[in-house]
PDB file of N, CA and C in Angstrom:
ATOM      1  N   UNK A   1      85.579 159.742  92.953  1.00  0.00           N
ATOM      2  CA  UNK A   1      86.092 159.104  94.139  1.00  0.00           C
ATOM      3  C   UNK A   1      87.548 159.500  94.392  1.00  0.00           C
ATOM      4  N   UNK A   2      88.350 159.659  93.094  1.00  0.00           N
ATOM      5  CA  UNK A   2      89.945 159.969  93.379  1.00  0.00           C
ATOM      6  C   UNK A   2      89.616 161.076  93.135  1.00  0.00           C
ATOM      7  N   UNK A   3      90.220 162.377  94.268  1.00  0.00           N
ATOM      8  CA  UNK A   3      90.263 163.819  94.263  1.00  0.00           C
ATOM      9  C   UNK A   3      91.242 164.394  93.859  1.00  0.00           C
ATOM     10  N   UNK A   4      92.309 163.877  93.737  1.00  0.00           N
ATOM     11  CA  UNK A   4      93.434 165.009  92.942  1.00  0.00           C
ATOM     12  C   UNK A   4      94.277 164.384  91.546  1.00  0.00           C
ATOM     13  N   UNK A   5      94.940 165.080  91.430  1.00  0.00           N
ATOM     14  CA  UNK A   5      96.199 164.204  89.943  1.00  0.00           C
ATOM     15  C   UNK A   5      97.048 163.447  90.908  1.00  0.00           C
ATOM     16  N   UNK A   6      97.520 163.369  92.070  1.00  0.00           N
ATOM     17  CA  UNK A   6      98.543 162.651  91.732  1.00  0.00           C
ATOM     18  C   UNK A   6      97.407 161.533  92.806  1.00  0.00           C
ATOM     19  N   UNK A   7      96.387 161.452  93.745  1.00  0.00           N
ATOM     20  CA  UNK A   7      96.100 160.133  93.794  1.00  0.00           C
ATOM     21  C   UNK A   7      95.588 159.596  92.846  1.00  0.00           C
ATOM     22  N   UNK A   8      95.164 160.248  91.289  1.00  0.00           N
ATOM     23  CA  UNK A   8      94.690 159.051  90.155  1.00  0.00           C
ATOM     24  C   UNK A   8      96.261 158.701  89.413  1.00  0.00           C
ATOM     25  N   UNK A   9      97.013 159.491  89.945  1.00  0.00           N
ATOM     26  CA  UNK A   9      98.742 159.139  89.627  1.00  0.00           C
ATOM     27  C   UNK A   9      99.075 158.069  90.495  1.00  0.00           C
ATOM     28  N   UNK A  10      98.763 157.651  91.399  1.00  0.00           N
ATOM     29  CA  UNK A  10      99.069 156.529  92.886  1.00  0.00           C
ATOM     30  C   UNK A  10      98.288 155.195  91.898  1.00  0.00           C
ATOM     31  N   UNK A  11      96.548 155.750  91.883  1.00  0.00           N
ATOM     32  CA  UNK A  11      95.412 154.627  91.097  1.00  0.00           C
ATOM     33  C   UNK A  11      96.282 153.723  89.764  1.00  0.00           C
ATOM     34  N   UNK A  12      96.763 154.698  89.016  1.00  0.00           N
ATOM     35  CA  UNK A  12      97.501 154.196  87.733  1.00  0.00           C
ATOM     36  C   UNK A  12      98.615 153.344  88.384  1.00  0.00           C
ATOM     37  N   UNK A  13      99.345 153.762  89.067  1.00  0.00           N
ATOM     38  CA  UNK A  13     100.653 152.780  89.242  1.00  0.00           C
ATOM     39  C   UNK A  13     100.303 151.818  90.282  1.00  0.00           C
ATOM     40  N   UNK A  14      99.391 151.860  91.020  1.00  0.00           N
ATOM     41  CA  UNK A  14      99.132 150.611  91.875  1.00  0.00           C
ATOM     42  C   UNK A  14      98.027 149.356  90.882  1.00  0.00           C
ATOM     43  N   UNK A  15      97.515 149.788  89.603  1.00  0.00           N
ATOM     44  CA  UNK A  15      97.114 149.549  88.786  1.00  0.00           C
ATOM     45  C   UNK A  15      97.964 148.641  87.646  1.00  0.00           C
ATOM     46  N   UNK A  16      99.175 149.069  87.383  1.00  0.00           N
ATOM     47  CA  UNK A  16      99.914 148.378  86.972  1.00  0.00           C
ATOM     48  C   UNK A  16     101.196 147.807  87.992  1.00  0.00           C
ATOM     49  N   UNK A  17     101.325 147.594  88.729  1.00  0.00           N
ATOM     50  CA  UNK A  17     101.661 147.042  90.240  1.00  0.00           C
ATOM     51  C   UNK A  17     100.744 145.708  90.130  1.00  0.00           C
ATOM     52  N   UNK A  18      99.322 145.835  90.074  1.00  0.00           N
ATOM     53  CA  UNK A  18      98.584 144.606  90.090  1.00  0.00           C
ATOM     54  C   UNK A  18      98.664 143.816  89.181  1.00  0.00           C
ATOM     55  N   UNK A  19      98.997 144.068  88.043  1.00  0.00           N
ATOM     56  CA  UNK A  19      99.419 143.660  87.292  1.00  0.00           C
ATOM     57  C   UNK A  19     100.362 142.795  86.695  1.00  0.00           C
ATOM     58  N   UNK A  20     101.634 143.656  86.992  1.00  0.00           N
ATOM     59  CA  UNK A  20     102.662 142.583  87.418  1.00  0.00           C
ATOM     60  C   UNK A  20     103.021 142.124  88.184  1.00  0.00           C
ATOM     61  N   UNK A  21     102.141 142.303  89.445  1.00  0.00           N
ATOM     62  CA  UNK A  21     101.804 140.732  90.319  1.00  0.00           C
ATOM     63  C   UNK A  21     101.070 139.727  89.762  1.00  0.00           C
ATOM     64  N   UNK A  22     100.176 140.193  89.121  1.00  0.00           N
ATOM     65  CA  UNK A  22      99.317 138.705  88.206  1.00  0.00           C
ATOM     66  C   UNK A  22     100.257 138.214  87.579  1.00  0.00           C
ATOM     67  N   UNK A  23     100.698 138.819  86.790  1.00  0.00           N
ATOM     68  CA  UNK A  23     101.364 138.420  85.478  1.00  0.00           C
ATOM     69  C   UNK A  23     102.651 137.488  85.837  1.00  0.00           C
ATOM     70  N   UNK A  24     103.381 137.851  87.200  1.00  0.00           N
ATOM     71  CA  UNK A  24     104.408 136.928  87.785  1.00  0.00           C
ATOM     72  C   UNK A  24     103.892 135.856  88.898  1.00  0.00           C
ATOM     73  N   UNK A  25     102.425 135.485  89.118  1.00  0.00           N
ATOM     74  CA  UNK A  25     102.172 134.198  89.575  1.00  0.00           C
ATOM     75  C   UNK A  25     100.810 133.518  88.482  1.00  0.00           C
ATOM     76  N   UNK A  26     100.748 134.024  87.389  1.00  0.00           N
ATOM     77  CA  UNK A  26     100.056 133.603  86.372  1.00  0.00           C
ATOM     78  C   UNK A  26      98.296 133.689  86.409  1.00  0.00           C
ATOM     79  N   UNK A  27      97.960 134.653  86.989  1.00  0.00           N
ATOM     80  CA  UNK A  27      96.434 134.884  87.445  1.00  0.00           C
ATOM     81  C   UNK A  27      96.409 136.396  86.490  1.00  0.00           C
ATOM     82  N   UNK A  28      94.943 136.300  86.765  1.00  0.00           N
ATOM     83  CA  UNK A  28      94.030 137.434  85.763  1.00  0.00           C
ATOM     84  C   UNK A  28      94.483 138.656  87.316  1.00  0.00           C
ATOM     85  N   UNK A  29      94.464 139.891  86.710  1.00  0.00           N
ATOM     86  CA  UNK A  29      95.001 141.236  87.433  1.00  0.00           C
ATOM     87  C   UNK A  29      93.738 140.965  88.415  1.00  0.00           C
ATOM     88  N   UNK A  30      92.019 140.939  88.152  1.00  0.00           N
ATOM     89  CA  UNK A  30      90.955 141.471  89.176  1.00  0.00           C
ATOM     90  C   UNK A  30      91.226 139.759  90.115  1.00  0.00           C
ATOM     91  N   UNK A  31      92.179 138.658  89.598  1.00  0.00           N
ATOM     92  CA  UNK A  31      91.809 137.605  90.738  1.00  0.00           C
ATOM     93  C   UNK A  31      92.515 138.055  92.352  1.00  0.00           C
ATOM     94  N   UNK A  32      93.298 139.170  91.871  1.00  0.00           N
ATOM     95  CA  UNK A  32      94.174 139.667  92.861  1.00  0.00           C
ATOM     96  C   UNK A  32      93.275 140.233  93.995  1.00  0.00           C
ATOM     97  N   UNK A  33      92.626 141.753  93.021  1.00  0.00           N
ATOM     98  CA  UNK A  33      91.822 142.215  93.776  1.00  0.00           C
ATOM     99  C   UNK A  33      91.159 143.162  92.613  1.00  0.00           C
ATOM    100  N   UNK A  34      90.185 143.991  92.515  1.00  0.00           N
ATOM    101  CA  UNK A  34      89.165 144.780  91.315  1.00  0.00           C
ATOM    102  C   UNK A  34      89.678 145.878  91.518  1.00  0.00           C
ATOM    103  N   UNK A  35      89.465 146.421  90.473  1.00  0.00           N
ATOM    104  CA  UNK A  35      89.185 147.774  90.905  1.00  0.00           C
ATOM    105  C   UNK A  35      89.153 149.072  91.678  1.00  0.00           C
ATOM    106  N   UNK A  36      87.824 148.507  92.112  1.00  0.00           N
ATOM    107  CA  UNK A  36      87.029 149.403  92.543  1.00  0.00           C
ATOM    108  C   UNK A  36      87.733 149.139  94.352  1.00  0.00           C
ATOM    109  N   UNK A  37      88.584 148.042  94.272  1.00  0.00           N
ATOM    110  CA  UNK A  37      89.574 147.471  95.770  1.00  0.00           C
ATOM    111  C   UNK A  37      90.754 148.150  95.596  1.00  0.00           C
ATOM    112  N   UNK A  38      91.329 148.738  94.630  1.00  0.00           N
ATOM    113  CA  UNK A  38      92.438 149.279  94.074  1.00  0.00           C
ATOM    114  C   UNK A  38      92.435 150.930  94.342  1.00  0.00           C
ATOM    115  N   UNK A  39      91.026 151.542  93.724  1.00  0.00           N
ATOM    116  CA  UNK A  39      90.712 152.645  94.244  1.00  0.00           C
ATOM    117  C   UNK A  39      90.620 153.102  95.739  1.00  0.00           C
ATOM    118  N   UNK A  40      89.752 152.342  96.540  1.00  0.00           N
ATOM    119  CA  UNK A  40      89.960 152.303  97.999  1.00  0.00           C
ATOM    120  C   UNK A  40      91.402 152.443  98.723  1.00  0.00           C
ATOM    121  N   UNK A  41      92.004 151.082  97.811  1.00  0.00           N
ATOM    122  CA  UNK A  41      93.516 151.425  98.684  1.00  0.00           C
ATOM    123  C   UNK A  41      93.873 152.920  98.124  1.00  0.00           C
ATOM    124  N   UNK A  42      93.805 153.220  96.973  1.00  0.00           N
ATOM    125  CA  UNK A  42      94.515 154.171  96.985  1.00  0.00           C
ATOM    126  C   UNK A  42      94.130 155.513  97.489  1.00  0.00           C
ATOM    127  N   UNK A  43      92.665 155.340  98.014  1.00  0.00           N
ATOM    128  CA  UNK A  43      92.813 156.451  98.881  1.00  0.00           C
ATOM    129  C   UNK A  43      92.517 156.421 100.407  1.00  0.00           C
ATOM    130  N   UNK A  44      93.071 155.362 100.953  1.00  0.00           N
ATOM    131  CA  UNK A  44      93.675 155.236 102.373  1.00  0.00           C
ATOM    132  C   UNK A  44      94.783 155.003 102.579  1.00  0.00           C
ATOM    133  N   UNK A  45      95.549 154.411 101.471  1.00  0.00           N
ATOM    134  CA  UNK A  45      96.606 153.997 101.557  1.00  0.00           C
ATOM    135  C   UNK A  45      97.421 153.508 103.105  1.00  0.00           C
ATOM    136  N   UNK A  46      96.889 152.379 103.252  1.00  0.00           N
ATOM    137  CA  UNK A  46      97.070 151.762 104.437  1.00  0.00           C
ATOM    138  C   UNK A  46      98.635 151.616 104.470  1.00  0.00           C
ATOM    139  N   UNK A  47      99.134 151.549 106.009  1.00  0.00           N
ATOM    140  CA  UNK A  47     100.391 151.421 106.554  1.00  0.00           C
ATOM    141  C   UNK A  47     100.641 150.090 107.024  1.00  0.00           C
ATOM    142  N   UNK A  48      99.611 149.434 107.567  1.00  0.00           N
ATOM    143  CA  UNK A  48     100.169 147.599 108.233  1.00  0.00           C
ATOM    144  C   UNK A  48      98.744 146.953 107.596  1.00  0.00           C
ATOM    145  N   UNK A  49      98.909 146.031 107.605  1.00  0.00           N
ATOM    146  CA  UNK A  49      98.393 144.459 107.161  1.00  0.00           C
ATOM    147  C   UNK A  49      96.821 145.146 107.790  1.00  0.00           C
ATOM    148  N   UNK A  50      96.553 145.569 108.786  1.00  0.00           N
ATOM    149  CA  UNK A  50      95.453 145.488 109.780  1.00  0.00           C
ATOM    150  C   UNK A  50      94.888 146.349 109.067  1.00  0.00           C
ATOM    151  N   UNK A  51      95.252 147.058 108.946  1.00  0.00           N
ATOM    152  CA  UNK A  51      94.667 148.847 107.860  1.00  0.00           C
ATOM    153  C   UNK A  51      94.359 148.240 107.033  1.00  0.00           C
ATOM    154  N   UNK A  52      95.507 147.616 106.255  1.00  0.00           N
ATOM    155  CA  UNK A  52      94.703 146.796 104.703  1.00  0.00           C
ATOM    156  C   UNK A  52      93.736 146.199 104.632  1.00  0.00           C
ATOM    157  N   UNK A  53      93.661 144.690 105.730  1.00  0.00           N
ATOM    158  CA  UNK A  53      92.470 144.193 106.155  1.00  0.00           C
ATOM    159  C   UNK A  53      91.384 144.769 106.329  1.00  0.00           C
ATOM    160  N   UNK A  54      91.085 146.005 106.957  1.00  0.00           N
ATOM    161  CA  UNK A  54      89.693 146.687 107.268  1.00  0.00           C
ATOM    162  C   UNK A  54      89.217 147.360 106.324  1.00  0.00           C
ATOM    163  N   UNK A  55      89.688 147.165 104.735  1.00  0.00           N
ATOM    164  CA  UNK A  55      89.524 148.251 103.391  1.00  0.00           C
ATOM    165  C   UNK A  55      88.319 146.971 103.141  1.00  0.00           C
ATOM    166  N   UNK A  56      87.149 147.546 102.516  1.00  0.00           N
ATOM    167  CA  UNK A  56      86.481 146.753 102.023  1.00  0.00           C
ATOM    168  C   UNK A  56      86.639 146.133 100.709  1.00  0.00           C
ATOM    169  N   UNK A  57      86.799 145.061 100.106  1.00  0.00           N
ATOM    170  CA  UNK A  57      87.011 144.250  98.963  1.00  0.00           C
ATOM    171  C   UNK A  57      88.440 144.043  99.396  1.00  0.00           C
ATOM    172  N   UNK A  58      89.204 144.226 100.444  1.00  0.00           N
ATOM    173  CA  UNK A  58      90.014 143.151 100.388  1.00  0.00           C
ATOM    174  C   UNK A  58      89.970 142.211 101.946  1.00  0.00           C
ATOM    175  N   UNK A  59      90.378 141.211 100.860  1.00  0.00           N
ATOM    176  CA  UNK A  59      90.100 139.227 101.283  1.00  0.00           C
ATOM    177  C   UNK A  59      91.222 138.889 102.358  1.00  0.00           C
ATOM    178  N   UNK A  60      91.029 138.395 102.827  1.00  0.00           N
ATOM    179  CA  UNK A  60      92.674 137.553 103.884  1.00  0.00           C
ATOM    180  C   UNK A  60      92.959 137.032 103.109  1.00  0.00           C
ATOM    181  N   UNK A  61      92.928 136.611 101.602  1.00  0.00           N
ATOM    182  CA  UNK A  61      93.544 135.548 100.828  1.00  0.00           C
ATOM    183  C   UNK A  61      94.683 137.197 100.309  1.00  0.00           C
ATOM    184  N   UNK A  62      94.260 138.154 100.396  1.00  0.00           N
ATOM    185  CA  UNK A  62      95.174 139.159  99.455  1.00  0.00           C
ATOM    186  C   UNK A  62      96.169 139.691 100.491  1.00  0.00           C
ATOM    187  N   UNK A  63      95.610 139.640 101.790  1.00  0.00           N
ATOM    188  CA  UNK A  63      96.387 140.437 102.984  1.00  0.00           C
ATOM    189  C   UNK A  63      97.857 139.430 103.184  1.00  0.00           C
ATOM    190  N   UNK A  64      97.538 138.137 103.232  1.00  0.00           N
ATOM    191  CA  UNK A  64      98.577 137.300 103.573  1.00  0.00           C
ATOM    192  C   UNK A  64      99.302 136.817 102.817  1.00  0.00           C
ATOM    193  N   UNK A  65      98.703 136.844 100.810  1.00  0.00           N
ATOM    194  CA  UNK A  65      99.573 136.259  99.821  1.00  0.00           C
ATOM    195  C   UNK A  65     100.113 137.458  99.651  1.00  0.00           C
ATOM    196  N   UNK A  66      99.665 138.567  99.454  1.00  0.00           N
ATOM    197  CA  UNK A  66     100.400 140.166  98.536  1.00  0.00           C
ATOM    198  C   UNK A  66     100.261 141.178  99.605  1.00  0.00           C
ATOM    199  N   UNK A  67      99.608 140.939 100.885  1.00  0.00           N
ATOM    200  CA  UNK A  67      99.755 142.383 101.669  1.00  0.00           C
ATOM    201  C   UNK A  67     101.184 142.946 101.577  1.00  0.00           C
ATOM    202  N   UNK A  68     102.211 142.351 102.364  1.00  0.00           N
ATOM    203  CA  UNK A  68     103.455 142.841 102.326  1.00  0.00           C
ATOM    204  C   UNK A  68     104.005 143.665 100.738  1.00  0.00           C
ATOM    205  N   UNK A  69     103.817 142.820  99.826  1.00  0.00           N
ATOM    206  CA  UNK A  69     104.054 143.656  98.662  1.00  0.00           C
ATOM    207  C   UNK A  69     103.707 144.951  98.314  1.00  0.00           C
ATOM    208  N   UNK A  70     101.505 144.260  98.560  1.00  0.00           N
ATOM    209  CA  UNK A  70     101.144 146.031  98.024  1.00  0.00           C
ATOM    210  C   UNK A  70     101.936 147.423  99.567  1.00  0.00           C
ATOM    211  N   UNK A  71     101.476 146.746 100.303  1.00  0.00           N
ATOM    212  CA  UNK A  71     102.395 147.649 101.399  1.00  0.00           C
ATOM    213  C   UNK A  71     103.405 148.841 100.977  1.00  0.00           C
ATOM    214  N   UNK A  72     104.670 147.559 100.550  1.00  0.00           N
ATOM    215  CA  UNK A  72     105.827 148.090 100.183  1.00  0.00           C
ATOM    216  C   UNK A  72     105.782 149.149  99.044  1.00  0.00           C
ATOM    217  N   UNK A  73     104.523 148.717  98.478  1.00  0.00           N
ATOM    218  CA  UNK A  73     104.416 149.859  97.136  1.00  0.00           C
ATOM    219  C   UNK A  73     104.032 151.003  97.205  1.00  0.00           C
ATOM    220  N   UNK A  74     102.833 150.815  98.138  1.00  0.00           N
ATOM    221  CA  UNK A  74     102.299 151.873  98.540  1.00  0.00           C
ATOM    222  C   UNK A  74     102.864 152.961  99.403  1.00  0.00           C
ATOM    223  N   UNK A  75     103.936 152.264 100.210  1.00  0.00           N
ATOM    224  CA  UNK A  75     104.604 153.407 100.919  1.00  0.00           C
ATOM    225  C   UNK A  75     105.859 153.907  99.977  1.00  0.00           C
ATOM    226  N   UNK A  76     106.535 153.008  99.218  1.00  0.00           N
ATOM    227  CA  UNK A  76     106.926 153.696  97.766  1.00  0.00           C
ATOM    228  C   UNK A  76     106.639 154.635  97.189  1.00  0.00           C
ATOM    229  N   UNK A  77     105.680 154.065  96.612  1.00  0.00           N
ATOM    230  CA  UNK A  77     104.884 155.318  95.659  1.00  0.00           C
ATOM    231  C   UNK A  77     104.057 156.556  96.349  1.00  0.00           C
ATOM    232  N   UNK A  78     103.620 156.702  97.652  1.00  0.00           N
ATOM    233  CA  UNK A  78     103.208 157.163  98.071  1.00  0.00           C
ATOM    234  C   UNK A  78     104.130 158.207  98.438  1.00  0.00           C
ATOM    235  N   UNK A  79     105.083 158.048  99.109  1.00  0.00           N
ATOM    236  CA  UNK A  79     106.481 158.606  99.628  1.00  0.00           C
ATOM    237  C   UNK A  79     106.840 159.687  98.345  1.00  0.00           C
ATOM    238  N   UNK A  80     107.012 158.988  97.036  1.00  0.00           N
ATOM    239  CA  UNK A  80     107.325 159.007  96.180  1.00  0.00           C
ATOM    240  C   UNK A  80     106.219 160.760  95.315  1.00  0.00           C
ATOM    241  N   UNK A  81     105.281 160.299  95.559  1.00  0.00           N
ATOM    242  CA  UNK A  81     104.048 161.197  95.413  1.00  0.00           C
ATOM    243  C   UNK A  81     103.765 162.328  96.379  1.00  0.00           C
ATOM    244  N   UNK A  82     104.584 162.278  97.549  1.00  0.00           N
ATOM    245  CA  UNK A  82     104.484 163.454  99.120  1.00  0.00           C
ATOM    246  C   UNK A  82     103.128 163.290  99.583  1.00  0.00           C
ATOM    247  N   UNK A  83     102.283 161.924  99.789  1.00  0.00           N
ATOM    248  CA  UNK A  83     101.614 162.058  99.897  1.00  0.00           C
ATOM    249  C   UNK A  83     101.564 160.705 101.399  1.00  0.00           C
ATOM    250  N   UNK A  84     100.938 161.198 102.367  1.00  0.00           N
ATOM    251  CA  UNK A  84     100.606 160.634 103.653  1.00  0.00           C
ATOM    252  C   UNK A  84     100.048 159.345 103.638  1.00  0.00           C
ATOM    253  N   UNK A  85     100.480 158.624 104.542  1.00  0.00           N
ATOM    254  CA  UNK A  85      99.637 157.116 104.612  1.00  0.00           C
ATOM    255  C   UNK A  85      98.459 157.253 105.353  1.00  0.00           C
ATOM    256  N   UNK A  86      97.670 155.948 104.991  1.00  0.00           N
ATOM    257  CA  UNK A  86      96.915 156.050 106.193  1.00  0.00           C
ATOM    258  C   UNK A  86      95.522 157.452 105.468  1.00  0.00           C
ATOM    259  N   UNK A  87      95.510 157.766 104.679  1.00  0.00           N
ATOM    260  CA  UNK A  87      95.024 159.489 104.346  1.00  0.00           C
ATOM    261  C   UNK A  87      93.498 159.354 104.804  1.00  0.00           C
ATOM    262  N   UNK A  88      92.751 158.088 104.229  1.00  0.00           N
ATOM    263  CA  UNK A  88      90.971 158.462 104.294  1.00  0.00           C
ATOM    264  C   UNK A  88      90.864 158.763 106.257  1.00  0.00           C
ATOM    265  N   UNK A  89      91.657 157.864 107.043  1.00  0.00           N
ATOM    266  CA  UNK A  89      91.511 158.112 108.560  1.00  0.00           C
ATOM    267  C   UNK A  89      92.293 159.229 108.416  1.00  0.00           C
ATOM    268  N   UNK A  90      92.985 159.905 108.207  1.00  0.00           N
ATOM    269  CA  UNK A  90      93.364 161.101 108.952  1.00  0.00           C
ATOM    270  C   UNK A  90      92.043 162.689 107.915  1.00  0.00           C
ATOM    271  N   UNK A  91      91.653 162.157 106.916  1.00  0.00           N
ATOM    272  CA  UNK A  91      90.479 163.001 106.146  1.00  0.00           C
ATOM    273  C   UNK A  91      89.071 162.818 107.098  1.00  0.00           C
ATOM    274  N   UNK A  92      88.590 161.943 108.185  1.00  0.00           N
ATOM    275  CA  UNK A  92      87.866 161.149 108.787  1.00  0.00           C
ATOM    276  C   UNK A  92      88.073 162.108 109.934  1.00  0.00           C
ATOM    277  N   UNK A  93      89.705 161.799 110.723  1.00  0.00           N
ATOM    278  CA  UNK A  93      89.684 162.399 111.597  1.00  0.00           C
ATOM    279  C   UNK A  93      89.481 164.306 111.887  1.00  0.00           C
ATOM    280  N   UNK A  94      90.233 164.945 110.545  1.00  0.00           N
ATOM    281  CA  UNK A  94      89.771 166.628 110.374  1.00  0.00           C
ATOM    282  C   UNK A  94      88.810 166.337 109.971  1.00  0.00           C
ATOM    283  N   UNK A  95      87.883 166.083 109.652  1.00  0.00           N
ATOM    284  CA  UNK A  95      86.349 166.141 109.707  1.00  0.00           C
ATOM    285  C   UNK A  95      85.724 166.376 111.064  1.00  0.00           C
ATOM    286  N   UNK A  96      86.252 165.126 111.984  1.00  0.00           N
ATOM    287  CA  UNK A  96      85.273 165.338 113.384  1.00  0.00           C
ATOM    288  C   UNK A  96      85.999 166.432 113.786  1.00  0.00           C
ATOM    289  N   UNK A  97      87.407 166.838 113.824  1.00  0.00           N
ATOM    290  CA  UNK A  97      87.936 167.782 114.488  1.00  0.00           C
ATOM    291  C   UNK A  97      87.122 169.071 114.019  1.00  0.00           C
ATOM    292  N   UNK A  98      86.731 168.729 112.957  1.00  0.00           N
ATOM    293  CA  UNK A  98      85.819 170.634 112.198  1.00  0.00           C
ATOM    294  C   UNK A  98      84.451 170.398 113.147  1.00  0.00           C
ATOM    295  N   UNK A  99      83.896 169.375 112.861  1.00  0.00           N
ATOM    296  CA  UNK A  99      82.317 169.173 113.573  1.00  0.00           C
ATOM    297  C   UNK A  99      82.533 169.677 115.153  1.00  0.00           C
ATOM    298  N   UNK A 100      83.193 169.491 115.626  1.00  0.00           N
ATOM    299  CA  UNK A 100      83.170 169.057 117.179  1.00  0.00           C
ATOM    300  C   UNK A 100      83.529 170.894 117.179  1.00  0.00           C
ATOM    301  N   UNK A 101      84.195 171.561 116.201  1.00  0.00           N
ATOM    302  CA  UNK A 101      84.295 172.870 117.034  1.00  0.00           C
ATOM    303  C   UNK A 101      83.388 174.094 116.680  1.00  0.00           C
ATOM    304  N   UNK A 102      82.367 173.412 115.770  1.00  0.00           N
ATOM    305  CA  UNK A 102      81.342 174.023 115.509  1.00  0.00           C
ATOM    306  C   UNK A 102      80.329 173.983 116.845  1.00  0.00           C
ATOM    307  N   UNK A 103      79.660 175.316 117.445  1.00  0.00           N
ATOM    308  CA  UNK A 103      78.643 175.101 118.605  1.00  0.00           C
ATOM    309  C   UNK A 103      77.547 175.387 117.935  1.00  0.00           C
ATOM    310  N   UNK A 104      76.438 175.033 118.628  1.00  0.00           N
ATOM    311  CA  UNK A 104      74.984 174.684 118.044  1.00  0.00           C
ATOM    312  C   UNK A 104      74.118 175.677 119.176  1.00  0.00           C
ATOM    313  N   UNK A 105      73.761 176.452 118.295  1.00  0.00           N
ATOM    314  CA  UNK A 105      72.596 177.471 119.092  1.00  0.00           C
ATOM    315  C   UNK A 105      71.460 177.304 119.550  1.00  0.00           C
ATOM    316  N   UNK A 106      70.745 177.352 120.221  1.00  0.00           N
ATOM    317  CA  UNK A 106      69.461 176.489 120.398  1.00  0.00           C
ATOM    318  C   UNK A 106      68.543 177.541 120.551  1.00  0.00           C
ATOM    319  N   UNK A 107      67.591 177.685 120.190  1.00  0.00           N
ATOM    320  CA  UNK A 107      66.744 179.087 120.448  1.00  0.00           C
ATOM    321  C   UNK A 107      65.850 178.703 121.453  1.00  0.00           C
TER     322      UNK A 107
END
């Protein structure tokens, strides 16, 4: 699911990011969010609250207690990594841009 070194480099530090968000309001790391919600962000790496919201496995309980945080991290570390926000929609969007300029022959 993670395609290069540095987004399983993003996975690891937003990984321990969750972490010590648990650990500083006293909850287990997955009550935050799992995994497999951790992986997702990290490869869309959303830019506003709304982006975050539309990632599947995450809750309005995570968007409105920790969105702003993971946010801030993500454009951190991301920045940090030369790596684009927002990435699975713009991987989404050169996709249709390849489809659409392919023509179809019809015999």
């Amino acid at each position: 699911m993670l395609h290069g070194k540095v987004e399983r480099q993003l996975y690891q530090m937003l990984l321990e990011e969750r972490l010590k968000l648990a650990t500083s309001v006293g909850t287990a790391p997955y009550a935050i969010c799992g995994d497999q919600t951790i992986k997702k962000i990290t490869l869309i790496r959303p830019s506003t609250k709304a982006r975050l919201a539309n990632i599947d496995g995450v809750n309005q309980h995570l968007v409105t207690t920790y969105g702003d945080h993971f946010l801030r991290v993500i454009q951190q570390l991301s920045q940090g990594l030369n790596l684009s926000l927002d990435g699975e929609a713009n991987l989404l969007n050169n996709e249709v841009r390849k489809l659409s300029t392919v023509s179809v022959q019809r015999s």
